[in-house]
N, C-alpha and C. Protein backbone atom coordinates (compact mmCIF):
# COMPACT_ATOMS: atom_id res chain seq x y z
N UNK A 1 -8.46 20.75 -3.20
CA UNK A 1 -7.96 20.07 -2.02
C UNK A 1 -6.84 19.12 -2.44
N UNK A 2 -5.87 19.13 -1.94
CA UNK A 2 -4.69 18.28 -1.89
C UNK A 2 -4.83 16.56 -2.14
N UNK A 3 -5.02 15.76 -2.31
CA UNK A 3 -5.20 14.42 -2.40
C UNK A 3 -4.51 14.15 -0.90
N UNK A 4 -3.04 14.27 -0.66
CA UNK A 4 -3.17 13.76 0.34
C UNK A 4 -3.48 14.09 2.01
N UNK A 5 -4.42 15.20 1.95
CA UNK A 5 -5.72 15.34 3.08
C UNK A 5 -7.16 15.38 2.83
N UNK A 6 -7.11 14.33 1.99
CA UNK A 6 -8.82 13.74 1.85
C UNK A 6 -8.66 12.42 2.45
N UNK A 7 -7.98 11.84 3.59
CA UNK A 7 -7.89 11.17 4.03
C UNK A 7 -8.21 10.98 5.15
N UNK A 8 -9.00 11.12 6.10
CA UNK A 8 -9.14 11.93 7.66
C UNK A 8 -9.50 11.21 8.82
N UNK A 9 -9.51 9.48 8.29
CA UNK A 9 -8.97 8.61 9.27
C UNK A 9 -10.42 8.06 9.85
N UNK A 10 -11.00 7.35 10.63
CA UNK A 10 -11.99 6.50 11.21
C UNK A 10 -12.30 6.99 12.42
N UNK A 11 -12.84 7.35 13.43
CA UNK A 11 -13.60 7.63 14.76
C UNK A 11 -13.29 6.19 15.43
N UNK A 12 -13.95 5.41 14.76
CA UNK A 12 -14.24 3.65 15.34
C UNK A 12 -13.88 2.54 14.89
N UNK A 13 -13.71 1.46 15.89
CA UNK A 13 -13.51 0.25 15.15
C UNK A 13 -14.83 -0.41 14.35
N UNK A 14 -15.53 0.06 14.20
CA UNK A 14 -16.71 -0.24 13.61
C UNK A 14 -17.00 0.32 11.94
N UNK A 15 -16.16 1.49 12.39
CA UNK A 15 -16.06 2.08 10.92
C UNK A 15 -15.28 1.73 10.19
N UNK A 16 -13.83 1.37 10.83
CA UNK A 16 -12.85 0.68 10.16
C UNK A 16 -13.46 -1.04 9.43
N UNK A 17 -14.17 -1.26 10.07
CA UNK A 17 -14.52 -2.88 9.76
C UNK A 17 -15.74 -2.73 8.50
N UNK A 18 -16.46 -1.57 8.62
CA UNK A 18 -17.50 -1.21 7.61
C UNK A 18 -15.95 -0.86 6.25
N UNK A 19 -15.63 -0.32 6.72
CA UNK A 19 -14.45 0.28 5.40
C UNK A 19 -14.24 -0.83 4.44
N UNK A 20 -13.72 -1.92 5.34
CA UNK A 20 -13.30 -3.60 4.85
C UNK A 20 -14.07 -3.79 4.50
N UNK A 21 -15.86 -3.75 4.58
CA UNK A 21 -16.64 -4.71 4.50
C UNK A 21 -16.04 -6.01 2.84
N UNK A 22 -15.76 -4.66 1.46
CA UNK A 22 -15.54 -4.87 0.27
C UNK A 22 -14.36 -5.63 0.16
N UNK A 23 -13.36 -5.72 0.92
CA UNK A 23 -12.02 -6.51 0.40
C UNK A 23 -12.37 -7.31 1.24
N UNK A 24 -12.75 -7.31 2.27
CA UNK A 24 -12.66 -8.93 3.29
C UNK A 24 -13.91 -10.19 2.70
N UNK A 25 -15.18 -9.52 1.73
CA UNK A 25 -15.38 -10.48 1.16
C UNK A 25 -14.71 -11.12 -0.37
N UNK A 26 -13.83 -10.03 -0.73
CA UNK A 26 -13.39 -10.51 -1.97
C UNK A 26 -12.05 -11.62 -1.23
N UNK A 27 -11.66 -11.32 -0.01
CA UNK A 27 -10.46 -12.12 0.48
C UNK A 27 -11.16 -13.53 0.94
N UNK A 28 -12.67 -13.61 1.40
CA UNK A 28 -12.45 -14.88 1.77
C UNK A 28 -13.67 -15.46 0.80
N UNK A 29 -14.04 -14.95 -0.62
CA UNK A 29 -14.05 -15.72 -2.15
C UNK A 29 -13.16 -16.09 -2.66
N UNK A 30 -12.11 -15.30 -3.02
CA UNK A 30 -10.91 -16.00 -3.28
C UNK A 30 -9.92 -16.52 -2.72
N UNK A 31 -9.65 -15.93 -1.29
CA UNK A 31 -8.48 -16.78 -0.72
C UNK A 31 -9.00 -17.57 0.35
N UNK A 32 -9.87 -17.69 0.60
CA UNK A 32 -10.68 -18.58 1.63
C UNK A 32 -10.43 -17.58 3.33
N UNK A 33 -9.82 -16.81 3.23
CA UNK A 33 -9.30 -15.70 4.54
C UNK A 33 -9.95 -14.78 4.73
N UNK A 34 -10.43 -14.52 6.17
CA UNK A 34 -11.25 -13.26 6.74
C UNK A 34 -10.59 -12.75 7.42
N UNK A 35 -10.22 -11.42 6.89
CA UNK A 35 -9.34 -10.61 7.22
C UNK A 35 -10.07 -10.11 8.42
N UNK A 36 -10.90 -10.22 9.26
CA UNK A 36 -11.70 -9.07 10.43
C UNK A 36 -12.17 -10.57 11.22
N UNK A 37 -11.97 -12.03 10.84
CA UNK A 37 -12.23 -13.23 12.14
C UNK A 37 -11.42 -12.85 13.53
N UNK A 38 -11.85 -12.52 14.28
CA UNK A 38 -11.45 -12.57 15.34
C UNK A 38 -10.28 -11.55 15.67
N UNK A 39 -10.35 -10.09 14.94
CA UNK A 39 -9.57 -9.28 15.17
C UNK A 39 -9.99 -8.01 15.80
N UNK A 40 -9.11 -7.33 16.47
CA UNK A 40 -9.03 -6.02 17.03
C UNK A 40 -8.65 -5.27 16.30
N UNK A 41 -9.63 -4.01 16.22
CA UNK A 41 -8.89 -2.99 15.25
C UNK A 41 -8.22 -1.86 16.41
N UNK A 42 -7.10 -1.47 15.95
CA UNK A 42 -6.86 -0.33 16.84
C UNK A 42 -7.06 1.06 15.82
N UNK A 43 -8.06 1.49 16.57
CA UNK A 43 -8.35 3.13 15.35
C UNK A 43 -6.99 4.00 14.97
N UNK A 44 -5.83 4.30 16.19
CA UNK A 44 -5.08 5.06 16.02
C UNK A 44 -3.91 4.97 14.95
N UNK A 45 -3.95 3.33 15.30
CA UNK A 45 -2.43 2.46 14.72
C UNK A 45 -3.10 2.78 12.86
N UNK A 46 -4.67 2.22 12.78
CA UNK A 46 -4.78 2.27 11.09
C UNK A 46 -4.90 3.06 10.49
N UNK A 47 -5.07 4.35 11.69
CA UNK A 47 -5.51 5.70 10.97
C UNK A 47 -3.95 6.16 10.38
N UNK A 48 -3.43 5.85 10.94
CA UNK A 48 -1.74 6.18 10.95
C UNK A 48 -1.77 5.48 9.74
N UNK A 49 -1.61 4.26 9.44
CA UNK A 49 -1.37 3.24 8.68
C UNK A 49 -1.71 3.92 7.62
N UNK A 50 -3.28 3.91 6.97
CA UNK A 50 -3.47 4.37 6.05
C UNK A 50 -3.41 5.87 5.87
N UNK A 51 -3.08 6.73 6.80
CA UNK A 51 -2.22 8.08 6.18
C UNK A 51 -1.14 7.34 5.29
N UNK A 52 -0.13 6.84 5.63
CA UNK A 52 1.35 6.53 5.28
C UNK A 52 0.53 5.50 3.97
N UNK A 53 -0.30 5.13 3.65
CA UNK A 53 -0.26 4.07 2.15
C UNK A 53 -1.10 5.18 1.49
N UNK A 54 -1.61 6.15 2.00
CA UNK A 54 -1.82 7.34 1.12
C UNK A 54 -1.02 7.90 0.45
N UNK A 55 -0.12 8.88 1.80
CA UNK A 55 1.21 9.47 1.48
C UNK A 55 2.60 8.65 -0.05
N UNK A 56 2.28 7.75 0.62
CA UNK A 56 3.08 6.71 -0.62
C UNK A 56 2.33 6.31 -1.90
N UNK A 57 1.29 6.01 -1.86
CA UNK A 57 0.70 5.91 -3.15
C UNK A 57 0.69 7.04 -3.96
N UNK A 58 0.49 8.31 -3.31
CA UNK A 58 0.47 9.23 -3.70
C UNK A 58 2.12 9.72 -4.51
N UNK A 59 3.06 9.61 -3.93
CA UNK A 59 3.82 9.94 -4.31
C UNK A 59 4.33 9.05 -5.48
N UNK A 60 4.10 7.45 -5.32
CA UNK A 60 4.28 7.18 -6.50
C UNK A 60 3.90 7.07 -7.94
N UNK A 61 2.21 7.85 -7.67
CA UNK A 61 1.78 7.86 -8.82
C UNK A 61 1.90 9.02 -9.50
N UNK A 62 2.51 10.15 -8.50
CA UNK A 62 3.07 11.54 -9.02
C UNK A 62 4.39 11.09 -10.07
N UNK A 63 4.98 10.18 -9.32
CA UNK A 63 6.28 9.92 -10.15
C UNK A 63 6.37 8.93 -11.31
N UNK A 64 5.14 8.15 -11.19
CA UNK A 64 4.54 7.46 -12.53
C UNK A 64 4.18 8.78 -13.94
N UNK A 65 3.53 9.36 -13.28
CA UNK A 65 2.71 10.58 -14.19
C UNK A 65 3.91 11.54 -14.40
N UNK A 66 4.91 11.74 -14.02
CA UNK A 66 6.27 12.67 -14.02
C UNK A 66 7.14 11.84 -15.35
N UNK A 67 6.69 10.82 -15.20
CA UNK A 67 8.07 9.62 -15.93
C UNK A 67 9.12 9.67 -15.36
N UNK A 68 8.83 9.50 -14.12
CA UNK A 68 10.51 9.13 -13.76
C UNK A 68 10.77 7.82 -13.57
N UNK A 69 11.88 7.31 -13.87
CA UNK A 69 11.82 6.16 -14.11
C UNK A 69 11.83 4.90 -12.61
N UNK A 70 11.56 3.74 -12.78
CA UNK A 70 11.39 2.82 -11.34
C UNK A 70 13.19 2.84 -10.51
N UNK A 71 14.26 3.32 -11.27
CA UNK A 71 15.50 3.21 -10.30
C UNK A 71 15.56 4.64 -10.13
N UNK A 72 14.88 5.75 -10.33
CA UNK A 72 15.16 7.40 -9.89
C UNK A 72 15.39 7.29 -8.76
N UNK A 73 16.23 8.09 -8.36
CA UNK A 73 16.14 8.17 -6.82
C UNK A 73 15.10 9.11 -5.88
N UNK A 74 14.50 9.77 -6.33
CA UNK A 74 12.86 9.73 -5.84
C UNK A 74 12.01 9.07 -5.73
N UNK A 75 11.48 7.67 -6.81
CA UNK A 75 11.26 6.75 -6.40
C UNK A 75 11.76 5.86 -5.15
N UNK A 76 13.20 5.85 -5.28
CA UNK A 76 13.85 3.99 -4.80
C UNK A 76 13.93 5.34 -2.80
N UNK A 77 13.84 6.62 -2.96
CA UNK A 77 13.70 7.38 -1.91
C UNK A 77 12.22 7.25 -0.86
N UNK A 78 11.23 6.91 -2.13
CA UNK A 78 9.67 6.74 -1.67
C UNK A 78 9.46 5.53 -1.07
N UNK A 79 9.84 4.67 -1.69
CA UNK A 79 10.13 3.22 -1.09
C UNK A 79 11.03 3.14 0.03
N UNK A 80 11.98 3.79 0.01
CA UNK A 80 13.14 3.21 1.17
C UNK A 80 12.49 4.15 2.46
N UNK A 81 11.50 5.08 2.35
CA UNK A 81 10.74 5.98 3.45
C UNK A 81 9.52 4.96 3.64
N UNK A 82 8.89 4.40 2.80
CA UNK A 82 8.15 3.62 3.24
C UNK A 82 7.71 2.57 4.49
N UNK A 83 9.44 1.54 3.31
CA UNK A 83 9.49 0.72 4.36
C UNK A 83 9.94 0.97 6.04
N UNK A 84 10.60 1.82 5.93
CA UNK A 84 11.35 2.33 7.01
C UNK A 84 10.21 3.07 8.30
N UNK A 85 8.92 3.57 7.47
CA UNK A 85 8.01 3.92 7.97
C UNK A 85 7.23 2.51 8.94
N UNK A 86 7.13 1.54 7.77
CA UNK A 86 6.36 -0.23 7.95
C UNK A 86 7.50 -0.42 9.23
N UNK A 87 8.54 -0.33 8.91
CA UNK A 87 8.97 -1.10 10.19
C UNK A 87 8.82 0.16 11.54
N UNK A 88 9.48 0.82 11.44
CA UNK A 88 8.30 1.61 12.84
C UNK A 88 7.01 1.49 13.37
N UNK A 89 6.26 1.15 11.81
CA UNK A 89 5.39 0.84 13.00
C UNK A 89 5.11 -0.51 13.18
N UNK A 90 6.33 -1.63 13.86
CA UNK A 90 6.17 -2.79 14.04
C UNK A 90 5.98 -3.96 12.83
N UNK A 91 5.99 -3.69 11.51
CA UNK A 91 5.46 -4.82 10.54
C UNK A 91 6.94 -5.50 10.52
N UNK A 92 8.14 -4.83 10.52
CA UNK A 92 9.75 -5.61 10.67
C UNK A 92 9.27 -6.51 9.20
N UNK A 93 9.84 -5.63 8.04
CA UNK A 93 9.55 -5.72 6.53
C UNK A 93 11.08 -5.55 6.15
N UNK A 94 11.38 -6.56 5.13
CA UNK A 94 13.33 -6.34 4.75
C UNK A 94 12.41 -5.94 3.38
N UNK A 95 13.28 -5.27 2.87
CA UNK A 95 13.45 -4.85 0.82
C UNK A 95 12.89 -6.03 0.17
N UNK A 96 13.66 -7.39 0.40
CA UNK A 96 13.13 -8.08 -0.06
C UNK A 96 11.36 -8.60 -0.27
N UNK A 97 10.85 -8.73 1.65
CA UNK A 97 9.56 -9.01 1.47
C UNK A 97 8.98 -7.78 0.73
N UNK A 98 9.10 -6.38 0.85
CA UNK A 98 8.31 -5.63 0.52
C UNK A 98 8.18 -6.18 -1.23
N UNK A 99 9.03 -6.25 -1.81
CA UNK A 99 9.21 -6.57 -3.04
C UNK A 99 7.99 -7.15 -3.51
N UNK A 100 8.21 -8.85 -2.87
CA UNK A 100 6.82 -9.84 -2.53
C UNK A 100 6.16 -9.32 -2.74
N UNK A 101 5.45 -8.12 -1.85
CA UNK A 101 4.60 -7.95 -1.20
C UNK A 101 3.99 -6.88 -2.68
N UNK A 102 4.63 -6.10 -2.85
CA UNK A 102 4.42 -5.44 -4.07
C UNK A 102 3.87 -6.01 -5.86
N UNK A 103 4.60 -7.44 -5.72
CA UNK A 103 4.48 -8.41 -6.80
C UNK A 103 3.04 -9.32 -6.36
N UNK A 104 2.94 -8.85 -5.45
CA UNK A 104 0.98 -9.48 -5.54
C UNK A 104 0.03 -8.79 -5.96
N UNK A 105 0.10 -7.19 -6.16
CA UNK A 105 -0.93 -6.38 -6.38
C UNK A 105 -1.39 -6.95 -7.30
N UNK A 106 -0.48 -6.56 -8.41
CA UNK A 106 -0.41 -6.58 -9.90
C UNK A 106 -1.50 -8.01 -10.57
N UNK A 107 -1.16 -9.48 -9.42
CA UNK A 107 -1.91 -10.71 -9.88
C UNK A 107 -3.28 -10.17 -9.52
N UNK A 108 -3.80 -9.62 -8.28
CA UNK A 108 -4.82 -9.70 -7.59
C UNK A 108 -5.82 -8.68 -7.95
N UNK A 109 -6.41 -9.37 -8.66
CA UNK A 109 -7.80 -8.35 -9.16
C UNK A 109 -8.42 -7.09 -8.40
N UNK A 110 -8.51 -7.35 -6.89
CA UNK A 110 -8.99 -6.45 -6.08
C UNK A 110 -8.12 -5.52 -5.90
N UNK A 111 -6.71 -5.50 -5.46
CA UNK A 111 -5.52 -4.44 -4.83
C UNK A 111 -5.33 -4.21 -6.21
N UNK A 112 -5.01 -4.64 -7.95
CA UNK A 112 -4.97 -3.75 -9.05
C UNK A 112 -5.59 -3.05 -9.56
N UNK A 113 -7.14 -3.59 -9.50
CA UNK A 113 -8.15 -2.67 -9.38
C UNK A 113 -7.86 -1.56 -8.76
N UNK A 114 -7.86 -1.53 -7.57
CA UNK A 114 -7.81 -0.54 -5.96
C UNK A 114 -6.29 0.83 -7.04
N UNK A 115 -5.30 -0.15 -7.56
CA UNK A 115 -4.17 0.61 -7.62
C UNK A 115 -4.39 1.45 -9.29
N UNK A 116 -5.09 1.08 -9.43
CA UNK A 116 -5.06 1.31 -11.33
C UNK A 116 -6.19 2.51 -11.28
N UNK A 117 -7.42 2.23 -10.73
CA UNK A 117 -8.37 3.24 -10.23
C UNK A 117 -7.90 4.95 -9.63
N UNK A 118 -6.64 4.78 -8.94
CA UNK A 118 -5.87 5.74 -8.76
C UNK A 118 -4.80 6.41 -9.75
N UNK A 119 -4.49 5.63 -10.52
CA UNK A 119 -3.48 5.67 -11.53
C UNK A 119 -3.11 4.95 -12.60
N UNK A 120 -3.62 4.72 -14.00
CA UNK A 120 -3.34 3.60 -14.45
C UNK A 120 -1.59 3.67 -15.08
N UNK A 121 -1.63 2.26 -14.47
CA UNK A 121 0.04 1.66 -14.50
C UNK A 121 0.52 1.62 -13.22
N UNK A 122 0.24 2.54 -12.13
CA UNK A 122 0.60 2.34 -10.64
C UNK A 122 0.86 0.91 -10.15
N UNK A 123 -0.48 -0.13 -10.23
CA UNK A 123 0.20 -1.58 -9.68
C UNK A 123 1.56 -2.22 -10.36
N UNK A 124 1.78 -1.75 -11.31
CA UNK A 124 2.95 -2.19 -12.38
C UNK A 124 3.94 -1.62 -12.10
N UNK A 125 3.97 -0.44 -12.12
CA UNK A 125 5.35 0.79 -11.49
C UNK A 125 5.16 0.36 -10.34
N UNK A 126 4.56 0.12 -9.38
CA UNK A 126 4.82 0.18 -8.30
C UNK A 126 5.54 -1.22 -7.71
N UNK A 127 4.98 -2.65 -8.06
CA UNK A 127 5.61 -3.41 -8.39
C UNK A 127 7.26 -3.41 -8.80
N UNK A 128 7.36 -3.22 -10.07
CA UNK A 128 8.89 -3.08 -10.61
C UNK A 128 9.73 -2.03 -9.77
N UNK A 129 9.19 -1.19 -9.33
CA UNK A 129 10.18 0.03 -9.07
C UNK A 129 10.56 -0.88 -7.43
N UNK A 130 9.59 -1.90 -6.40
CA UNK A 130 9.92 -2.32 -5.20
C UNK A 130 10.94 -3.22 -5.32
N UNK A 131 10.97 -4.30 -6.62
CA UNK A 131 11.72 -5.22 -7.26
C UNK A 131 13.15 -4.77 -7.45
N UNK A 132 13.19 -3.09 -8.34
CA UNK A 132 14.28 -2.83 -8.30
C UNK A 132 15.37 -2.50 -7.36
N UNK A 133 14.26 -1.44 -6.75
CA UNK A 133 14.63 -1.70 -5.15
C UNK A 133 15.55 -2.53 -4.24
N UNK A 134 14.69 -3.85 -4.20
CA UNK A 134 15.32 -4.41 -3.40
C UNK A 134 16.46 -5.43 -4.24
N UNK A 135 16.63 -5.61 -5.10
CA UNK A 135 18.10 -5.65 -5.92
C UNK A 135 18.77 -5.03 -5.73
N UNK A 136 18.74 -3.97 -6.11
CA UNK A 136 19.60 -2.54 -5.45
C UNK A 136 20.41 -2.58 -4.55
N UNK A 137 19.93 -3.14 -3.46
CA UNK A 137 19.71 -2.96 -2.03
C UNK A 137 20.23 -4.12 -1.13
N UNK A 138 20.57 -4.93 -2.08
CA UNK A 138 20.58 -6.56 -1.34
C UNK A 138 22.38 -6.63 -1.21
């Protein structure tokens, strides 16, 4: 089976919130934040969501395991589909934040875990290659 259709999305907001149960207590041990206080899940919007951080993870850990390097343009191509994806669906993300946003995995025990478990070196490539990115780009 393909990796990226073992993915097949949630029925409920109930299932989605069981999914979290594991990061929303590691988020409010360490960052004092509950990611599910007082929120609505919409099933369709996350099922979407996490297709597309599949689809992308996936591809970048193909291109980790390929050696291609973080400025290839298959990479800085995976990223620039990404974001472009994030802002469709409403997150309105510049190169820059994604960058940010990429340079936290790598500190955060839980999302490097999450990224290294899939690929080791992924939170790192994936990191640098968003960095280069948005240099690139600026």
């Amino acid at each position: 089976m393909d990796k990226t259709d073992m993915f097949k999305g949630f029925n409920t907001e109930n299932e989605w919130k069981e999914a979290f149960v594991e990061q929303n207590q590691y988020l409010k041990e360490t960052y004092d934040y509950d990611l599910l206080d007082n929120t609505t899940i919409d099933v369709e919007t996350m099922n979407e969501t996490a297709i597309e951080a599949q689809r992308f993870m996936n591809g970048m850990s193909s291109a980790l395991r390929s050696g291609l390097k973080i400025d290839d343009k298959i990479v800085r191509g995976l990223i620039r589909d990404h974001i472009d994806v994030l802002n469709k669906q409403g997150q309105q993300i510049t190169h820059k934040d994604y960058a940010t946003q990429a340079r936290f995995f790598p500190d955060d025990d839980f999302h490097r875990n999450m990224l290294e478990a899939q690929q080791t070196g992924l939170a790192y490539f994936h990191s640098t290659a968003a960095e280069s990115f948005a240099a690139a780009t600026d």
